[in-house]
PDB file of N, CA and C in Angstrom:
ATOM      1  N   UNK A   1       0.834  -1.182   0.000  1.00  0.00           N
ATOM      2  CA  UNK A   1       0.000   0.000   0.000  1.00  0.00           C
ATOM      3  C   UNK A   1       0.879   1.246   0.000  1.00  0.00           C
ATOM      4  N   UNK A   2       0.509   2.198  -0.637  1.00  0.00           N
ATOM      5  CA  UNK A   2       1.281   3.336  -0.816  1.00  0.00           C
ATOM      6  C   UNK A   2       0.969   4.287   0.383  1.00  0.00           C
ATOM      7  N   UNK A   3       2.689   4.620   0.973  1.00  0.00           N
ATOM      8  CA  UNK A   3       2.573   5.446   2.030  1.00  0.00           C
ATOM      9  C   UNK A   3       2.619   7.139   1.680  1.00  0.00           C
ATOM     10  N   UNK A   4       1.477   7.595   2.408  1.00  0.00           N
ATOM     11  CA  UNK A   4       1.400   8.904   2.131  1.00  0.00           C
ATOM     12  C   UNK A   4       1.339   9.709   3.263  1.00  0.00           C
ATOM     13  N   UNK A   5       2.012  10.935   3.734  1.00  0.00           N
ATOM     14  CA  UNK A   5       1.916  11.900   4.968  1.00  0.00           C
ATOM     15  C   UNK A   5       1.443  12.983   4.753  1.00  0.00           C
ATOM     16  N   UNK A   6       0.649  13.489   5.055  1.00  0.00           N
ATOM     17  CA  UNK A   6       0.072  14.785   5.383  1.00  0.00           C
ATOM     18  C   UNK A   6       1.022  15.740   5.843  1.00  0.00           C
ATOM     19  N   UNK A   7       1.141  16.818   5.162  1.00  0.00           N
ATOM     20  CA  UNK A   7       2.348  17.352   5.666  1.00  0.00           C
ATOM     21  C   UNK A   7       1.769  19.100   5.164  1.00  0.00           C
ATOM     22  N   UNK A   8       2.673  20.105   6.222  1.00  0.00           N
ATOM     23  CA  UNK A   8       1.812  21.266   5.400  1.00  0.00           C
ATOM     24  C   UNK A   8       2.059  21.847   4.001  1.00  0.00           C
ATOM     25  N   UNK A   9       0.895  22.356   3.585  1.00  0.00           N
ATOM     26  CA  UNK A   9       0.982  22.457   2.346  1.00  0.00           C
ATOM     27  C   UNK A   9       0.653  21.401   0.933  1.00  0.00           C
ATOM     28  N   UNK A  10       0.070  20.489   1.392  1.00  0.00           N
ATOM     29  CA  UNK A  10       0.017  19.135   0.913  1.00  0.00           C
ATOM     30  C   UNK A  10       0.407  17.692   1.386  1.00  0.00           C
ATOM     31  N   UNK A  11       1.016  16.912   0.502  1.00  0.00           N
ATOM     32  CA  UNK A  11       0.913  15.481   0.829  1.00  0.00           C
ATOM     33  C   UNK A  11       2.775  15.258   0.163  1.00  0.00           C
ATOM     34  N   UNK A  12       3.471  14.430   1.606  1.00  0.00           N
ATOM     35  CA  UNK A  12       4.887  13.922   1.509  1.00  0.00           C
ATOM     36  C   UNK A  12       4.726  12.501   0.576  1.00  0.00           C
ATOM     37  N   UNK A  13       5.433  11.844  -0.535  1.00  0.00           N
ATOM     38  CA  UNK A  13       5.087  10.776  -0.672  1.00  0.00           C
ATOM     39  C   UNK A  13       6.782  10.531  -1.479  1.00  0.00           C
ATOM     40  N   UNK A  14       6.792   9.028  -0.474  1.00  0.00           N
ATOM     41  CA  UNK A  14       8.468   8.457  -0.571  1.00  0.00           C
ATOM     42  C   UNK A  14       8.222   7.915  -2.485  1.00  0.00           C
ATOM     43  N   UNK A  15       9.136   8.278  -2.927  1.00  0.00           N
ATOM     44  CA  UNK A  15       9.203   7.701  -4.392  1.00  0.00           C
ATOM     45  C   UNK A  15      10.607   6.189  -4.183  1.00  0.00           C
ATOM     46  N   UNK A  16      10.414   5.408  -4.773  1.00  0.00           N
ATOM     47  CA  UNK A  16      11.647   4.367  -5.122  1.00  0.00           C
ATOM     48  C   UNK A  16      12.062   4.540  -6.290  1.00  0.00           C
ATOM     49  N   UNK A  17      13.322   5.261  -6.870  1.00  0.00           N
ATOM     50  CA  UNK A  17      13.528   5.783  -8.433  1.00  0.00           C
ATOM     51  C   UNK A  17      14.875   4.894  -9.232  1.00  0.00           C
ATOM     52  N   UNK A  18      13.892   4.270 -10.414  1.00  0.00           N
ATOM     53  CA  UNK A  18      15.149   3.549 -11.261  1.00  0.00           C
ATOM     54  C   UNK A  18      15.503   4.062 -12.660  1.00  0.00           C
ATOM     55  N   UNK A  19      16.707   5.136 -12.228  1.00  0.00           N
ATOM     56  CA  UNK A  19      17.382   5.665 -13.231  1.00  0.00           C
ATOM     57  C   UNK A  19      17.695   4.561 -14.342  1.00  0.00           C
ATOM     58  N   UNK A  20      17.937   5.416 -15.656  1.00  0.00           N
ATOM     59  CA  UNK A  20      17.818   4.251 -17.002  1.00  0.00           C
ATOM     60  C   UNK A  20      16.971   3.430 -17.010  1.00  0.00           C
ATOM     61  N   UNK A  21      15.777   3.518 -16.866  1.00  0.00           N
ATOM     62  CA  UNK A  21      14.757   2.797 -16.994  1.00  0.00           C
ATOM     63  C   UNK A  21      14.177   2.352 -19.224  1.00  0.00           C
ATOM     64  N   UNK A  22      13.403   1.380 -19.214  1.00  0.00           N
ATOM     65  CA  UNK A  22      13.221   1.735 -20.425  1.00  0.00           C
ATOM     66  C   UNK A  22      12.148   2.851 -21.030  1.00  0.00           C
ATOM     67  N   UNK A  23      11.679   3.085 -20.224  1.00  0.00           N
ATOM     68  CA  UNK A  23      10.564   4.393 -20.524  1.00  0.00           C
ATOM     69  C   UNK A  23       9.983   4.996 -19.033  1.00  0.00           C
ATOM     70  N   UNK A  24       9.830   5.880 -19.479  1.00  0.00           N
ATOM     71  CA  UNK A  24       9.672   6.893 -18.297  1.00  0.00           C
ATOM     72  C   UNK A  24       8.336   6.246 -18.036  1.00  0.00           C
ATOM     73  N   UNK A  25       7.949   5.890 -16.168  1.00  0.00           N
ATOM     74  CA  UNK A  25       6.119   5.465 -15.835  1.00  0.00           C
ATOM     75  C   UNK A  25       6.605   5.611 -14.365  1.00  0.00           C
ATOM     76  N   UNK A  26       5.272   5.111 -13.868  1.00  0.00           N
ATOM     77  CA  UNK A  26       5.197   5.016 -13.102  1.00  0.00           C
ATOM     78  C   UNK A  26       4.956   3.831 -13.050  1.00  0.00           C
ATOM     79  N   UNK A  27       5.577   2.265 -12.275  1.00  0.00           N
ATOM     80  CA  UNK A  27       5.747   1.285 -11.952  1.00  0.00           C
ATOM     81  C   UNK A  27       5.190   0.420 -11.432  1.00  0.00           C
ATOM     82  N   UNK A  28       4.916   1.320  -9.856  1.00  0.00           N
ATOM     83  CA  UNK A  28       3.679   0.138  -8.968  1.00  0.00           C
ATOM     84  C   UNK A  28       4.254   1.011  -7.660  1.00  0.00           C
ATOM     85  N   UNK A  29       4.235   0.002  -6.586  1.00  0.00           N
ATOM     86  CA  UNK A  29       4.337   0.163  -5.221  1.00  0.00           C
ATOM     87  C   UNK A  29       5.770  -0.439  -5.067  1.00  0.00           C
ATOM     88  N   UNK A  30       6.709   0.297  -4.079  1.00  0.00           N
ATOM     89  CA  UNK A  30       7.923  -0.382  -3.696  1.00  0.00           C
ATOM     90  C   UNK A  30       8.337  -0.445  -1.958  1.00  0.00           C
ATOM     91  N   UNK A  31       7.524  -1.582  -1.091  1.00  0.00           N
ATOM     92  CA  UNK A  31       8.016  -1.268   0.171  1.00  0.00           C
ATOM     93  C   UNK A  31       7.358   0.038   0.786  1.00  0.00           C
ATOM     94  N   UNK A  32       5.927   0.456   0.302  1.00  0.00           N
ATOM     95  CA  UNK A  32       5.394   2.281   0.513  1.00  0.00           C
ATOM     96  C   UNK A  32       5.376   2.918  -0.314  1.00  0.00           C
ATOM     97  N   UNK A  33       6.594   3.074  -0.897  1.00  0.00           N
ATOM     98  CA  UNK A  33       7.007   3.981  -2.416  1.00  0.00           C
ATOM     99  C   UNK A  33       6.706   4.177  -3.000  1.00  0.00           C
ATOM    100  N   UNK A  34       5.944   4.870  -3.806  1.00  0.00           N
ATOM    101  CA  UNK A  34       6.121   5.068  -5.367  1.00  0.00           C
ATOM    102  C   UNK A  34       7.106   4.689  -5.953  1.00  0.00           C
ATOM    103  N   UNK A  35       6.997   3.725  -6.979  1.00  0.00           N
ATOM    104  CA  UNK A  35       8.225   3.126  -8.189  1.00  0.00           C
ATOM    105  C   UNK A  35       7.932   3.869  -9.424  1.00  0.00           C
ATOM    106  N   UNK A  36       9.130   4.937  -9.336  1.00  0.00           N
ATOM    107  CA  UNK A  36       9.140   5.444 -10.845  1.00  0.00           C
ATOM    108  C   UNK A  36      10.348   5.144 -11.672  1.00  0.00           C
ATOM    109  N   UNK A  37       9.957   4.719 -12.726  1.00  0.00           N
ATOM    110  CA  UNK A  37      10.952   4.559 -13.638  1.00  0.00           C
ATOM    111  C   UNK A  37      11.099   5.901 -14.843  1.00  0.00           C
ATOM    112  N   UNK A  38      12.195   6.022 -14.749  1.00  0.00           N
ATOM    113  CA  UNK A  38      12.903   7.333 -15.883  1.00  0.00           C
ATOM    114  C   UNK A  38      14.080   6.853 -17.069  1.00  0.00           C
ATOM    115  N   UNK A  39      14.026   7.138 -17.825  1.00  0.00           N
ATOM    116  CA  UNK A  39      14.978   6.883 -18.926  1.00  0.00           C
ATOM    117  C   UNK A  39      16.703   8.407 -18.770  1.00  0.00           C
ATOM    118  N   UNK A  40      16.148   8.576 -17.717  1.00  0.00           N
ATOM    119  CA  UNK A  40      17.175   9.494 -17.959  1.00  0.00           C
ATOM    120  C   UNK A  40      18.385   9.403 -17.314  1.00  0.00           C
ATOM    121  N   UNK A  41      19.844   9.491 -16.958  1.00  0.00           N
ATOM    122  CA  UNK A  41      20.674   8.603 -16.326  1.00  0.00           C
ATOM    123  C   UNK A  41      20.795  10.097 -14.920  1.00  0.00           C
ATOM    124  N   UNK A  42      21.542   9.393 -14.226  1.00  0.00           N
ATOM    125  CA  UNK A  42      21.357  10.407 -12.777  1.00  0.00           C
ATOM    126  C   UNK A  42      22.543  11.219 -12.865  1.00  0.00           C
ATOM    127  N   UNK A  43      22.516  12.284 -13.455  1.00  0.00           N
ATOM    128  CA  UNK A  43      23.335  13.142 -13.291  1.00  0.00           C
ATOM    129  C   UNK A  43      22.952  14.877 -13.780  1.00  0.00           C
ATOM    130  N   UNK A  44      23.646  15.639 -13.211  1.00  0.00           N
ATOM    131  CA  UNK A  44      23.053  16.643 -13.507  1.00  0.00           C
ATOM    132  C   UNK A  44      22.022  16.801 -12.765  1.00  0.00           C
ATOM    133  N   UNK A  45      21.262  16.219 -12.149  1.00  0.00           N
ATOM    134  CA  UNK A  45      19.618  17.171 -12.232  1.00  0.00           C
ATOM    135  C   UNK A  45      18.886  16.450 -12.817  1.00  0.00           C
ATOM    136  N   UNK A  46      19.211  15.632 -14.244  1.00  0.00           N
ATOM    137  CA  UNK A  46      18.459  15.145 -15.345  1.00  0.00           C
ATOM    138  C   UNK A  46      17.356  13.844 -14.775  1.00  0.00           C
ATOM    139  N   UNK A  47      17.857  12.943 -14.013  1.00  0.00           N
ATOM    140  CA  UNK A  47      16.367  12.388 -13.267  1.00  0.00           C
ATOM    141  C   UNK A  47      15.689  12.269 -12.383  1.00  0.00           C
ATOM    142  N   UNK A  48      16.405  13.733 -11.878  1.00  0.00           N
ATOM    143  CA  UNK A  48      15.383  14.311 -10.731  1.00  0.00           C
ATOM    144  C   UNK A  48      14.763  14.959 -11.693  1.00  0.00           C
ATOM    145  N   UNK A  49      14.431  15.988 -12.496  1.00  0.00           N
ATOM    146  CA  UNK A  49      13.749  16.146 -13.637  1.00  0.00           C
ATOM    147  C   UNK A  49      12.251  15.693 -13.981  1.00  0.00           C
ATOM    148  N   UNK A  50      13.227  14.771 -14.847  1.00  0.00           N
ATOM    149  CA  UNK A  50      12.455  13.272 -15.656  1.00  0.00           C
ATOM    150  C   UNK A  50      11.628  13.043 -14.145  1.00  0.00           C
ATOM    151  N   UNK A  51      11.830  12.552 -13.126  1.00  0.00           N
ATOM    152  CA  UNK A  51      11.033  12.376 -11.704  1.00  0.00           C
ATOM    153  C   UNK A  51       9.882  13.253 -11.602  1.00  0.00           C
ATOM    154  N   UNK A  52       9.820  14.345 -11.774  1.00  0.00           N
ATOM    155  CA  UNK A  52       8.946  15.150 -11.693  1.00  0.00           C
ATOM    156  C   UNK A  52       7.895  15.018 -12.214  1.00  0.00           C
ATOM    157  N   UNK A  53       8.312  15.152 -13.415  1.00  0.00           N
ATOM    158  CA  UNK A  53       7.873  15.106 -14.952  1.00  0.00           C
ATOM    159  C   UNK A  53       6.868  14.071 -15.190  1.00  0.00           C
ATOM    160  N   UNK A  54       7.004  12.806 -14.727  1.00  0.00           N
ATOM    161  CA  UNK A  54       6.378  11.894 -14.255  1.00  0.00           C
ATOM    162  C   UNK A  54       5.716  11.554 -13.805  1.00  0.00           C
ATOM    163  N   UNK A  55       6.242  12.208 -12.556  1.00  0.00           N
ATOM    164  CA  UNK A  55       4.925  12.147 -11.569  1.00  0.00           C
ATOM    165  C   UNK A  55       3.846  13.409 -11.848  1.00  0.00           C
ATOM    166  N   UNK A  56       4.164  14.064 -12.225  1.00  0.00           N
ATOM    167  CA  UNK A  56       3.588  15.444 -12.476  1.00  0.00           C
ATOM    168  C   UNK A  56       2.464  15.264 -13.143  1.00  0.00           C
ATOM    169  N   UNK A  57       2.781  14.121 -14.356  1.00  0.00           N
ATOM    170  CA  UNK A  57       1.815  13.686 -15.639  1.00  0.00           C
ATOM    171  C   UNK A  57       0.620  12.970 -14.897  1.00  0.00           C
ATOM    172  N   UNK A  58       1.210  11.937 -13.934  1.00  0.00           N
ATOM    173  CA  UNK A  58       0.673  10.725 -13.172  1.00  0.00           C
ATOM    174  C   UNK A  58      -0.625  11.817 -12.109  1.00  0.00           C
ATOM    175  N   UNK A  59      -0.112  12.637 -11.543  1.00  0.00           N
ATOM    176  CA  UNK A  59      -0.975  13.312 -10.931  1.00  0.00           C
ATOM    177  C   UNK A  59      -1.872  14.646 -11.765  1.00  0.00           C
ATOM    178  N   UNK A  60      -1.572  15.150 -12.512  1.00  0.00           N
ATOM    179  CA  UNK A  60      -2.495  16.182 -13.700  1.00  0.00           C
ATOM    180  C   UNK A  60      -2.225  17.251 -12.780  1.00  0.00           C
ATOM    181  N   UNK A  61      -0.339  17.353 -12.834  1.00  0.00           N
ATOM    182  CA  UNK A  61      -0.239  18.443 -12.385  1.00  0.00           C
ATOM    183  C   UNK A  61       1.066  19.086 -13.091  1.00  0.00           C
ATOM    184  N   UNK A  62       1.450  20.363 -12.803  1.00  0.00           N
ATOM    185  CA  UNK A  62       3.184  20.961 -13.544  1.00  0.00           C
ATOM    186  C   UNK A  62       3.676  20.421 -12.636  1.00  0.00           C
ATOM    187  N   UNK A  63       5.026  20.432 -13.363  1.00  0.00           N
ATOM    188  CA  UNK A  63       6.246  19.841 -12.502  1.00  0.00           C
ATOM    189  C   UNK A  63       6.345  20.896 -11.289  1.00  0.00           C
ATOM    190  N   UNK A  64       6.344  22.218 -11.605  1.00  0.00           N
ATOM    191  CA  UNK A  64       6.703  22.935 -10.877  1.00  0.00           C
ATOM    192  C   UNK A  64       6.001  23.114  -9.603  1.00  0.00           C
ATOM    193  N   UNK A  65       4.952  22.269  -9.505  1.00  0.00           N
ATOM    194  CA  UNK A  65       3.682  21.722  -8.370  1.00  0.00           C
ATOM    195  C   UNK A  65       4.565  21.493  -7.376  1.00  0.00           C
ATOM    196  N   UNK A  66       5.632  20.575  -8.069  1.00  0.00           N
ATOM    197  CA  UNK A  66       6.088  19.525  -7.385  1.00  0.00           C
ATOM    198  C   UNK A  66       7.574  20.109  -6.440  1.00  0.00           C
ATOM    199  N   UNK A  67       7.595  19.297  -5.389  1.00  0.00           N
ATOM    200  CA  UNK A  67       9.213  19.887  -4.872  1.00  0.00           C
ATOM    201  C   UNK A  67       9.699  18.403  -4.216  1.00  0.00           C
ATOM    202  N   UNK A  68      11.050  18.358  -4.799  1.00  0.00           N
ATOM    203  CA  UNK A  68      11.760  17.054  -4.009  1.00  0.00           C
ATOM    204  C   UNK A  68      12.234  17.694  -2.545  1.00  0.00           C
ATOM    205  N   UNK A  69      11.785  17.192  -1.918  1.00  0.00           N
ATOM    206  CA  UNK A  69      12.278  17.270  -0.051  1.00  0.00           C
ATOM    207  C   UNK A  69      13.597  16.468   0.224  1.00  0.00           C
ATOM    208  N   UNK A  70      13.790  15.148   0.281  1.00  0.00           N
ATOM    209  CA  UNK A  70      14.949  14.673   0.032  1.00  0.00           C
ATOM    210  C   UNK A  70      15.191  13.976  -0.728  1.00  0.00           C
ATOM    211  N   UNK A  71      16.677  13.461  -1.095  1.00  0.00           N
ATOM    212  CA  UNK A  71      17.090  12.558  -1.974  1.00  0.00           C
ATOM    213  C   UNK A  71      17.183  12.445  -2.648  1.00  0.00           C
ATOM    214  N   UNK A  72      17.852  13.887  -3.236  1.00  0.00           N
ATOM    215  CA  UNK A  72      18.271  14.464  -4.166  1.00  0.00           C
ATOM    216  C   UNK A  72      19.404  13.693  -5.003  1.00  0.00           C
ATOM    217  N   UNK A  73      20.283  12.869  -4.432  1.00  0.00           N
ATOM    218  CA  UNK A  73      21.248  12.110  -5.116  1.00  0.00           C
ATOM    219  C   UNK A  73      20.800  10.844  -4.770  1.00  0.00           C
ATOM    220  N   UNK A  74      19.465  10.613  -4.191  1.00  0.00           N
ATOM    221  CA  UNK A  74      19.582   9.059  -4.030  1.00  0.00           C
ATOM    222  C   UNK A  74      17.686   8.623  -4.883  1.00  0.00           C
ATOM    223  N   UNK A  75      18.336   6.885  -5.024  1.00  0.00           N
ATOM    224  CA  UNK A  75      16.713   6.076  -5.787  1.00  0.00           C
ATOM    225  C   UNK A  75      15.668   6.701  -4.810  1.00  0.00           C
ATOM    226  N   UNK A  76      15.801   6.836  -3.487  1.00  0.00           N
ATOM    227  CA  UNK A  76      14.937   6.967  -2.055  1.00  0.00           C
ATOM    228  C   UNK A  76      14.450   8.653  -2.206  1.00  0.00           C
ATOM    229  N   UNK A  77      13.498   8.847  -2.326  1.00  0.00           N
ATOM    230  CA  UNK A  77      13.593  10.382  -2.385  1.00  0.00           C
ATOM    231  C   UNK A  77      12.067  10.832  -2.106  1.00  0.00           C
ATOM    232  N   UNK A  78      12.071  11.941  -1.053  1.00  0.00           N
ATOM    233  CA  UNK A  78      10.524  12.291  -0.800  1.00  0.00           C
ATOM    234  C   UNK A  78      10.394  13.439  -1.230  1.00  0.00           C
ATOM    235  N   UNK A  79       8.851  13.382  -2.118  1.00  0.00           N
ATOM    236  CA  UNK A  79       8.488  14.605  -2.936  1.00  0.00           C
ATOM    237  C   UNK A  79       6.901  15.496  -2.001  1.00  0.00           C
ATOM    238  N   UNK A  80       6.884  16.593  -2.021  1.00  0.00           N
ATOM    239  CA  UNK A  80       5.576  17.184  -1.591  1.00  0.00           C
ATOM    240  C   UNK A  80       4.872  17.552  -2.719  1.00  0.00           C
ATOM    241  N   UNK A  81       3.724  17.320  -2.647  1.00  0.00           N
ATOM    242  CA  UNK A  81       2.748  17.400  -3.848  1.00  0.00           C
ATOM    243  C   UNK A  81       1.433  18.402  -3.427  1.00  0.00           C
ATOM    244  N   UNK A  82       1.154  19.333  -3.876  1.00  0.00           N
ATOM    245  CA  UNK A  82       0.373  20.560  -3.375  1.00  0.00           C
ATOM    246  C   UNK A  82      -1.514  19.783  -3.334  1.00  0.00           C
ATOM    247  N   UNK A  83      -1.382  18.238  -2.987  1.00  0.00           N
ATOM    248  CA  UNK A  83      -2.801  17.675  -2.740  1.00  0.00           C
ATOM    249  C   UNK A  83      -3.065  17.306  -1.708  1.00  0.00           C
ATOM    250  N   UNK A  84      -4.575  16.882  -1.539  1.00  0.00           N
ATOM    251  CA  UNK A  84      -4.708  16.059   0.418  1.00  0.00           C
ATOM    252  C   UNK A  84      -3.934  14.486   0.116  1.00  0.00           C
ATOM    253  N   UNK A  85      -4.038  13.681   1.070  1.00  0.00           N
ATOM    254  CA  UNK A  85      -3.375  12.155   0.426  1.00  0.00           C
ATOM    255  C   UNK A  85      -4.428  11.739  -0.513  1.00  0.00           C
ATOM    256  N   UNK A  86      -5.770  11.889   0.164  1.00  0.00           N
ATOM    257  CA  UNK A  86      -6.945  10.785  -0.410  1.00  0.00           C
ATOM    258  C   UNK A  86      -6.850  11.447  -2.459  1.00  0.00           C
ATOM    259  N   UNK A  87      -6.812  12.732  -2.159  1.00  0.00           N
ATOM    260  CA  UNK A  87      -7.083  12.875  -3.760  1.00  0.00           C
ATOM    261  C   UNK A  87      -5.515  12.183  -4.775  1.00  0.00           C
ATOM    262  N   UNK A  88      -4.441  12.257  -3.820  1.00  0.00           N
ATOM    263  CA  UNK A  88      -3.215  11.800  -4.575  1.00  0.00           C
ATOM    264  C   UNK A  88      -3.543  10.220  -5.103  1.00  0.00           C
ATOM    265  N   UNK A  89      -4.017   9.487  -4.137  1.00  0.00           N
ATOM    266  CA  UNK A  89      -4.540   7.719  -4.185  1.00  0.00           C
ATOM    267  C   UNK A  89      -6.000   7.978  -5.431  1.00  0.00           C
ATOM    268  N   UNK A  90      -6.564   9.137  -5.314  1.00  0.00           N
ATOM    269  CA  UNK A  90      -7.393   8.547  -6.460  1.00  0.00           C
ATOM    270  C   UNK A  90      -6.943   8.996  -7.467  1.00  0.00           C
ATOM    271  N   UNK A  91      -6.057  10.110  -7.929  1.00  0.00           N
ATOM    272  CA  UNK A  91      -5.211  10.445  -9.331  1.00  0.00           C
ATOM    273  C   UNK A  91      -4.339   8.570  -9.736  1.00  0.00           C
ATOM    274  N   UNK A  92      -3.226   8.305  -8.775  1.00  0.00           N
ATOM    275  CA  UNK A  92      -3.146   7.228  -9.052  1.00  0.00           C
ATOM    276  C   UNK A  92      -3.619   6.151  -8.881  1.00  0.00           C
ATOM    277  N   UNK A  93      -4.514   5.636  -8.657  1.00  0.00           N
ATOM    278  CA  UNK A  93      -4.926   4.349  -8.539  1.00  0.00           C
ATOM    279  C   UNK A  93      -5.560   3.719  -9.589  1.00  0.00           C
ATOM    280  N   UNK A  94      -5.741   4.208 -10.890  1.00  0.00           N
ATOM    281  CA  UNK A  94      -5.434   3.199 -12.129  1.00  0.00           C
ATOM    282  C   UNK A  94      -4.090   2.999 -12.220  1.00  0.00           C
ATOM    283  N   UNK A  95      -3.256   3.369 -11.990  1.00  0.00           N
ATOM    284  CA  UNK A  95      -2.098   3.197 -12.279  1.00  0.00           C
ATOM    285  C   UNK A  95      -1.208   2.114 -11.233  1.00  0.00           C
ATOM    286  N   UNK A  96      -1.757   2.787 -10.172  1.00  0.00           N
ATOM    287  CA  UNK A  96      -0.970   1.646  -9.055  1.00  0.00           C
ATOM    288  C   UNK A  96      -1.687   0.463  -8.564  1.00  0.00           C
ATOM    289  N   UNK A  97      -3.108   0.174  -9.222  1.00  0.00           N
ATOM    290  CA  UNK A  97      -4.198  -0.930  -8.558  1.00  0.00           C
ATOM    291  C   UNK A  97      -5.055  -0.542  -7.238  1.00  0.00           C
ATOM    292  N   UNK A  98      -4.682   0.400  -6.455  1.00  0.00           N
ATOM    293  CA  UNK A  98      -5.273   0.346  -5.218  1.00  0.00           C
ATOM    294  C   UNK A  98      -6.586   1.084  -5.385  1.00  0.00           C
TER     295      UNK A  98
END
């Protein structure tokens, strides 16, 4: 089940991120996580990016919605998303099954 925190200003939600992926999606559930996969390799900035971008699509929102909180150099990384949790679980949940 996907872990989500209430946090101010919106909703904290842990991503699990696999750089070089074969196409940019969103994956499933990892351990809580969000599993996103990106085609873009980790450097620069470039799939924290692509991360956004992603999720951004996944939720019907701009990237710029979005802000990474931590984990900035790592797969483990928590993003704040300007929604309550319940509306984040129903944007994805064709996507993730739940």
């Amino acid at each position: 089940m996907l872990e989500l925190a209430e946090i101010d200003g919106g909703t904290r939600l842990r991503l699990r991120v696999k750089p070089g992926a074969r196409k940019n999606a969103v994956l499933g559930i990892h351990g809580g996580a969000l599993k996103v996969g990106v085609t873009a390799a980790p450097e620069k900035g470039k799939a924290n990016r692509a991360v956004l971008g992603v999720l951004a699509e996944a939720l019907d929102l701009a990237p710029s919605a979005l802000e990474i909180l931590s984990g900035h150099a790592s797969q483990d990384k928590s993003v704040r998303a300007p929604l309550p949790p319940e509306e984040i679980r129903s944007r994805l949940s064709s996507l993730i099954g739940e």
